[in-house]
Protein backbone atom coordinates (compact mmCIF):
# COMPACT_ATOMS: atom_id res chain seq x y z
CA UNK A 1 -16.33 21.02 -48.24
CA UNK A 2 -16.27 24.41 -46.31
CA UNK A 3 -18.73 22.61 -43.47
CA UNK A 4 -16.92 19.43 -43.37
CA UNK A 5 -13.85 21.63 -42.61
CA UNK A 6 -15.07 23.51 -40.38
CA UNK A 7 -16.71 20.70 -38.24
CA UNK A 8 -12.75 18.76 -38.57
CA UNK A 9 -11.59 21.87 -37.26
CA UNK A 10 -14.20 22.23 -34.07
CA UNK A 11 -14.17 18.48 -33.13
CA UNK A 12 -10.03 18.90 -33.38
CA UNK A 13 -10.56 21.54 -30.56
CA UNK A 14 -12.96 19.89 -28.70
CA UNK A 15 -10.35 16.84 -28.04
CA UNK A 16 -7.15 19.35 -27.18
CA UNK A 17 -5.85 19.97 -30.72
CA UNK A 18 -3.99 23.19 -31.84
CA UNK A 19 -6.10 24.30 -34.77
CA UNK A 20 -9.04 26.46 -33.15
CA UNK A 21 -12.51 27.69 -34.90
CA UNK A 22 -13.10 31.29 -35.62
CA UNK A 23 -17.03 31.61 -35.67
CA UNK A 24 -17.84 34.42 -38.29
CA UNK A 25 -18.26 35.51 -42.09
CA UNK A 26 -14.63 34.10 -42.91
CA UNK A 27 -14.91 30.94 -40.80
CA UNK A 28 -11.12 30.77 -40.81
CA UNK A 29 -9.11 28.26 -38.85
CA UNK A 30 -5.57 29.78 -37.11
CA UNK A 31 -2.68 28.64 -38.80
CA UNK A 32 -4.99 27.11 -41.85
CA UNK A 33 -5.03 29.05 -44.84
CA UNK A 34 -8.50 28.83 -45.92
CA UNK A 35 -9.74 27.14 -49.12
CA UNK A 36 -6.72 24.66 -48.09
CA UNK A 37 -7.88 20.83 -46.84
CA UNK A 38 -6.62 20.88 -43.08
CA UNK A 39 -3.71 18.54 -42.69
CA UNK A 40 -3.73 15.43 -39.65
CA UNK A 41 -2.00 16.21 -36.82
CA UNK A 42 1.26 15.36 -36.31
CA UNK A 43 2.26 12.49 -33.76
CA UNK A 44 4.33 13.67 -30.33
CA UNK A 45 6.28 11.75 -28.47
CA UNK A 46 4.55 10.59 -25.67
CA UNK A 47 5.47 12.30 -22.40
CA UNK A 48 6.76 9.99 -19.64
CA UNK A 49 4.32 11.01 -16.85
CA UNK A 50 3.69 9.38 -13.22
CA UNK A 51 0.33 9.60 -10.97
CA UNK A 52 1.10 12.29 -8.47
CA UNK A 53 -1.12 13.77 -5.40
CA UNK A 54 -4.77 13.67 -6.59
CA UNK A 55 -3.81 11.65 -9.67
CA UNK A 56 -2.59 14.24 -11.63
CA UNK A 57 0.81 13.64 -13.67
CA UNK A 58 3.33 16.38 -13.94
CA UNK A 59 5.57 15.68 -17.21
CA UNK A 60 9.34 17.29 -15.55
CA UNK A 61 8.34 17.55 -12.08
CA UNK A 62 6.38 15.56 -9.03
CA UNK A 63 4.66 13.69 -12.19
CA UNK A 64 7.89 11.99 -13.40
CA UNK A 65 8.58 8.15 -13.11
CA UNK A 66 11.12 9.81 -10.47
CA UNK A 67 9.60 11.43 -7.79
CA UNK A 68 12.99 12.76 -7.10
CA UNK A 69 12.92 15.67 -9.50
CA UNK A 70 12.08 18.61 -7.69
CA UNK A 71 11.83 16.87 -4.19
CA UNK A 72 12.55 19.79 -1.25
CA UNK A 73 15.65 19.09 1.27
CA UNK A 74 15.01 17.74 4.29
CA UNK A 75 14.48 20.41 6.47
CA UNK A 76 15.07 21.00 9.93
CA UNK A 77 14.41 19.50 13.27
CA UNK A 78 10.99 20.35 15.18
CA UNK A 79 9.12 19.19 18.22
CA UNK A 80 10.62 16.65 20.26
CA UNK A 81 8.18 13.89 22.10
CA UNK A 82 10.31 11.50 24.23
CA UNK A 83 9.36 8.24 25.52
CA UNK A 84 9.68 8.86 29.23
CA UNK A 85 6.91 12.06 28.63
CA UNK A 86 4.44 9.13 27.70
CA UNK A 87 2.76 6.75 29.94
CA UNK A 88 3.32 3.29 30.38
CA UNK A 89 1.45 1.28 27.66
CA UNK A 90 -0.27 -2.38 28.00
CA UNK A 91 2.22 -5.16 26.88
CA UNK A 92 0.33 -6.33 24.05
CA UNK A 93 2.05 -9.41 22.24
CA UNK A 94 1.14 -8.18 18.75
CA UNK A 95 -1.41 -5.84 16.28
CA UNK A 96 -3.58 -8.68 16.54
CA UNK A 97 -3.52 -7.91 20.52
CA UNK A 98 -4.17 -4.69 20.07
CA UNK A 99 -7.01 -4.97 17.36
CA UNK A 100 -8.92 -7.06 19.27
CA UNK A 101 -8.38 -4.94 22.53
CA UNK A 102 -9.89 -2.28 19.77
CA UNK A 103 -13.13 -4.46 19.19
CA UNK A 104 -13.50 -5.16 23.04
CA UNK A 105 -13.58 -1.12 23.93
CA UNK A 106 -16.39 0.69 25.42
CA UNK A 107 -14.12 3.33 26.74
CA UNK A 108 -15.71 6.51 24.89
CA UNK A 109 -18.95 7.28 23.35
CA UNK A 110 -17.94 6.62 20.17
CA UNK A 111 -18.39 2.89 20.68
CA UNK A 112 -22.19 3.33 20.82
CA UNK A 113 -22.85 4.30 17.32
CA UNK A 114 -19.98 2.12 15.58
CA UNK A 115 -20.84 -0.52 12.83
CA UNK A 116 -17.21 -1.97 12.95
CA UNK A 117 -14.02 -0.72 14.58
CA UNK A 118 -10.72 -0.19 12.05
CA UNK A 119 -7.84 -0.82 14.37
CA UNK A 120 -6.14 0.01 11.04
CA UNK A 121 -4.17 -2.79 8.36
CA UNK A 122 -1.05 -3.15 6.29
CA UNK A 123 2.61 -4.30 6.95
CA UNK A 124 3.52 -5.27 10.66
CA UNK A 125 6.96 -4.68 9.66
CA UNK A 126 6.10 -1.61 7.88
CA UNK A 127 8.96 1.26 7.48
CA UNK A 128 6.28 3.85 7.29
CA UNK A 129 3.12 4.36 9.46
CA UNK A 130 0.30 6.69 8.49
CA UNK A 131 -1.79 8.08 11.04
CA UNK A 132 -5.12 10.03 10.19
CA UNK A 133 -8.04 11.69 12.15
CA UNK A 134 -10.43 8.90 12.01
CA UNK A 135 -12.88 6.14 10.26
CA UNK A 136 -15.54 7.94 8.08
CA UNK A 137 -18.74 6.15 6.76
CA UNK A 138 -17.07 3.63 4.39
CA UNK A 139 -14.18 2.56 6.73
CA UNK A 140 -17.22 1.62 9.18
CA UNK A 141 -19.00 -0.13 6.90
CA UNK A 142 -16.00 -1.99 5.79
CA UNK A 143 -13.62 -2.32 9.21
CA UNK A 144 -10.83 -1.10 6.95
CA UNK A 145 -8.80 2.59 6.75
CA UNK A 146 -8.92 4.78 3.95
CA UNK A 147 -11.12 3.08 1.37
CA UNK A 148 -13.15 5.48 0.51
CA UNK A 149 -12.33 8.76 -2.18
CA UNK A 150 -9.77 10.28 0.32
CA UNK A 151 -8.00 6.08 0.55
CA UNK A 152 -8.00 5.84 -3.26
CA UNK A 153 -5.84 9.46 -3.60
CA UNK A 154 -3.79 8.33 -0.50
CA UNK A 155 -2.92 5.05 -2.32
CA UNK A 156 -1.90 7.10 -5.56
CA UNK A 157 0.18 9.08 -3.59
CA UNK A 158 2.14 6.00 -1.92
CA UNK A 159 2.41 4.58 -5.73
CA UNK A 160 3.65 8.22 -7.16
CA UNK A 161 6.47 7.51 -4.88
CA UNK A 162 7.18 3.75 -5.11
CA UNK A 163 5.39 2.78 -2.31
CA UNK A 164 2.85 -0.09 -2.47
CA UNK A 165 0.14 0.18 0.22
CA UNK A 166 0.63 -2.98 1.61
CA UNK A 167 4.39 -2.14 2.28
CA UNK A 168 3.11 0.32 5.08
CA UNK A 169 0.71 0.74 7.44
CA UNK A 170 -2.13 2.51 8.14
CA UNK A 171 -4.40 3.37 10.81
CA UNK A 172 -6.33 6.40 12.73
CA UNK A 173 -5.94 8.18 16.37
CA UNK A 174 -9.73 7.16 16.90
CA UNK A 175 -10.79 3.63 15.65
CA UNK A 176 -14.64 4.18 15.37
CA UNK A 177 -16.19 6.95 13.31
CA UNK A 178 -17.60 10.10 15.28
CA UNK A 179 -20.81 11.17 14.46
CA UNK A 180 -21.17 13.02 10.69
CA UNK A 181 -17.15 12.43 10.43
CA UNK A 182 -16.65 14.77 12.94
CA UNK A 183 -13.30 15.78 14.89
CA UNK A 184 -12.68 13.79 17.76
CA UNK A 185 -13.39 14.88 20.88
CA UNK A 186 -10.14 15.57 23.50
CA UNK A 187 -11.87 12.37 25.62
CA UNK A 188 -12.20 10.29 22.44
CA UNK A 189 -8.73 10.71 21.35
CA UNK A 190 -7.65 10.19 24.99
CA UNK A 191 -9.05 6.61 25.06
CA UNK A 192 -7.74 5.59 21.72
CA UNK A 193 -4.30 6.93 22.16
CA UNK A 194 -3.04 4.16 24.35
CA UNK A 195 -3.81 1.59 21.49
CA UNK A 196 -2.21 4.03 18.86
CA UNK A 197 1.05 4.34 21.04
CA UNK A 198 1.02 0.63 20.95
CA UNK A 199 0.64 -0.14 17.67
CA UNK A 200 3.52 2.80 17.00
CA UNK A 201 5.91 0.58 19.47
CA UNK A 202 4.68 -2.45 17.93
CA UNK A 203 5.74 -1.71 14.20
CA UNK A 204 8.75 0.40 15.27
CA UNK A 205 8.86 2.16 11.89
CA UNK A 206 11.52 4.24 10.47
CA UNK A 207 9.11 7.23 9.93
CA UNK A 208 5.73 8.23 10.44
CA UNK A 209 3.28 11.03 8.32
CA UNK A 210 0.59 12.37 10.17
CA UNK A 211 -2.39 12.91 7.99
CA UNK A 212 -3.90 16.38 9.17
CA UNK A 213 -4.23 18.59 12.16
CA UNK A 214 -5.66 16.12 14.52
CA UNK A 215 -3.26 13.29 14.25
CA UNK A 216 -0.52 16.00 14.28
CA UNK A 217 -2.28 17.38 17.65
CA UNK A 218 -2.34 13.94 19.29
CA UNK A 219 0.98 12.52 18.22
CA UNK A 220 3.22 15.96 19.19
CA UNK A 221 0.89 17.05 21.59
CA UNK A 222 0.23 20.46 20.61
CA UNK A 223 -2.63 22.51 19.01
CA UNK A 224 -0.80 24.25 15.85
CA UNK A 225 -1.85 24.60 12.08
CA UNK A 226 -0.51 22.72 9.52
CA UNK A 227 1.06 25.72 8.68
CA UNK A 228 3.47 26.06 11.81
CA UNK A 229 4.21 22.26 12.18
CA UNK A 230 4.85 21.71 8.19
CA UNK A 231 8.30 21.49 6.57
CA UNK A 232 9.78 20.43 10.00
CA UNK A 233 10.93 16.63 10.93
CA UNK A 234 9.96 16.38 14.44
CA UNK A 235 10.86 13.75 16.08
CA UNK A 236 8.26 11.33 18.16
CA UNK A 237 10.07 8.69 20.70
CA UNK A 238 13.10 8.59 18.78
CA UNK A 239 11.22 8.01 15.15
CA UNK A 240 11.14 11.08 12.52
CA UNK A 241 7.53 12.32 11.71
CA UNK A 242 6.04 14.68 9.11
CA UNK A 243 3.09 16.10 8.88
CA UNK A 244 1.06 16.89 6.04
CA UNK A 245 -2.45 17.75 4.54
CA UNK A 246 -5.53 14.82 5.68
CA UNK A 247 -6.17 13.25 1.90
CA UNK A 248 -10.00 14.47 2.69
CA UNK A 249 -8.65 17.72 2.49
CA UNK A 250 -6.65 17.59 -0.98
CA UNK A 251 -10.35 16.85 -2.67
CA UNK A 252 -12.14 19.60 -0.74
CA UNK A 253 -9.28 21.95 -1.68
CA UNK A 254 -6.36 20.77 -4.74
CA UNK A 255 -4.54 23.83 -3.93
CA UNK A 256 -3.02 21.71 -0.86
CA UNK A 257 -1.65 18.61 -3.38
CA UNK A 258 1.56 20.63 -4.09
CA UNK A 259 2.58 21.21 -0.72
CA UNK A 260 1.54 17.42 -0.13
CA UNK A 261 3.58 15.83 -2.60
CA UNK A 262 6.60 18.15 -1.26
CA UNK A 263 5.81 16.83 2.32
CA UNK A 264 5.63 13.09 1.29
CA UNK A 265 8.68 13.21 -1.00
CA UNK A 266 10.33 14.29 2.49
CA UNK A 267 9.37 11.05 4.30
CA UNK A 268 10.18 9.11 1.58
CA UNK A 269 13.64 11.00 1.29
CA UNK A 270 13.92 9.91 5.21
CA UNK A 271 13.24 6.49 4.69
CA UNK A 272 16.05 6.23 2.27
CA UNK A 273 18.51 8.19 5.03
């Protein structure tokens, strides 16, 4: 009976249980009295938890069915991009205009070593527009945005804060993938801006999240870290925009989902204003 205890006692602790296995001459069990039959474990209430950044749940916090619990303030104002600093854009009709002006473009190098281009999908009515850097291998196998790893935690985050995916939209600065997933060059980004600008006029959304450093660079303008253009609402052609962590990054480094779901629970508080 000692050895079937003991092995109820190690396989209890192997799945998360409280009681823990001393390995020695007593083989004792903490909190068990020993000669004594170990009792079942008692039932808990489940907790009521949420996905959250990186599919995580937080029971109390940015895990909660209310992704309000814990959300920052809204902070303060940042970098201001007005519409008469930008250049005139082509009067494109629609997204469908400007997705197959996309597939038509030979105007950078990137166009040589494409399999498909991912003008980008979702609502054309969309209250919030996601930008990232650009298409990696599976978006240019597919022709779609963020379906890979780095789409699947992005579309866990919309969910963790009552945002289905195809309520918003999605797209890139560049709309073919550079070589090895590479940054963008300052010529690449150039080319594809005009069709991101339009697409941005286009959907007129209340607020838009850019997805790392380089969308942040080509939307505001500016070469900053994350750091320094963070926890600001800036303000592009009259339309609030975060920025935040690329979802690439959050699986390279979970350190960065906290500050994440803070930044996303900011949008989503601005969508609401």
């Amino acid at each position: 009976m000692d050895e079937l205890r003991r092995r109820y006692l190690k396989q209890q602790a192997e799945l998360g249980g409280r009681d823990v296995v001393l390995e020695g001459p007593t083989r004792q069990a903490h909190g068990v009295a020993r000669g004594t039959p170990p009792a079942p474990e008692p039932a808990e209430a489940p907790l009521q938890r949420a996905p959250v950044a990186g599919g995580e749940a937080r029971p109390g916090g940015a895990g909660t069915k209310d992704w309000r619990v814990g959300a920052p303030a809204i902070p303060g104002p940042g970098l201001t991009i007005a519409r008469d600093l930008l250049a005139a854009l082509p009067d494109y009709p629609d997204l469908a205009a400007v997705a197959a002006a996309v597939g038509d473009c030979r105007g950078c190098f990137l166009c040589q070593g494409r399999t498909k281009v991912v003008p980008g999908e979702g609502n054309p009515l969309a209250r919030l527009v996601l930008v990232g850097e650009g298409p990696g291998q599976t978006e240019d196998e597919t022709g779609r945005p963020f379906v890979g790893k780095a789409g699947e935690l992005l579309t866990g985050i919309l969910a963790a804060i009552g945002l289905p995916r195809s309520e918003v939209f999605i797209c890139n600065v560049v709309k073919c993938r550079p070589p090895q997933n590479r940054k963008p060059l300052p010529d690449e980004m150039a080319a594809c801006l005009p069709y991101l600008r339009a697409q941005l006029d286009l959907i007129n959304p209340k607020v838009i999240v850019a997805l790392g450093s380089t969308a942040a660079e080509a939307l505001l303008g500016v070469k900053k870290s994350l750091a320094e253009l963070r926890l600001k609402v800036h303000s592009y052609r009259g339309t609030p925009l975060v920025v935040t962590y690329h979802p690439a990054a959050l699986l390279r480094n979970p350190h960065w989902k906290k500050p994440t779901w803070d930044d996303v629970r900011i949008a989503r508080q601005l969508l609401d204003a």
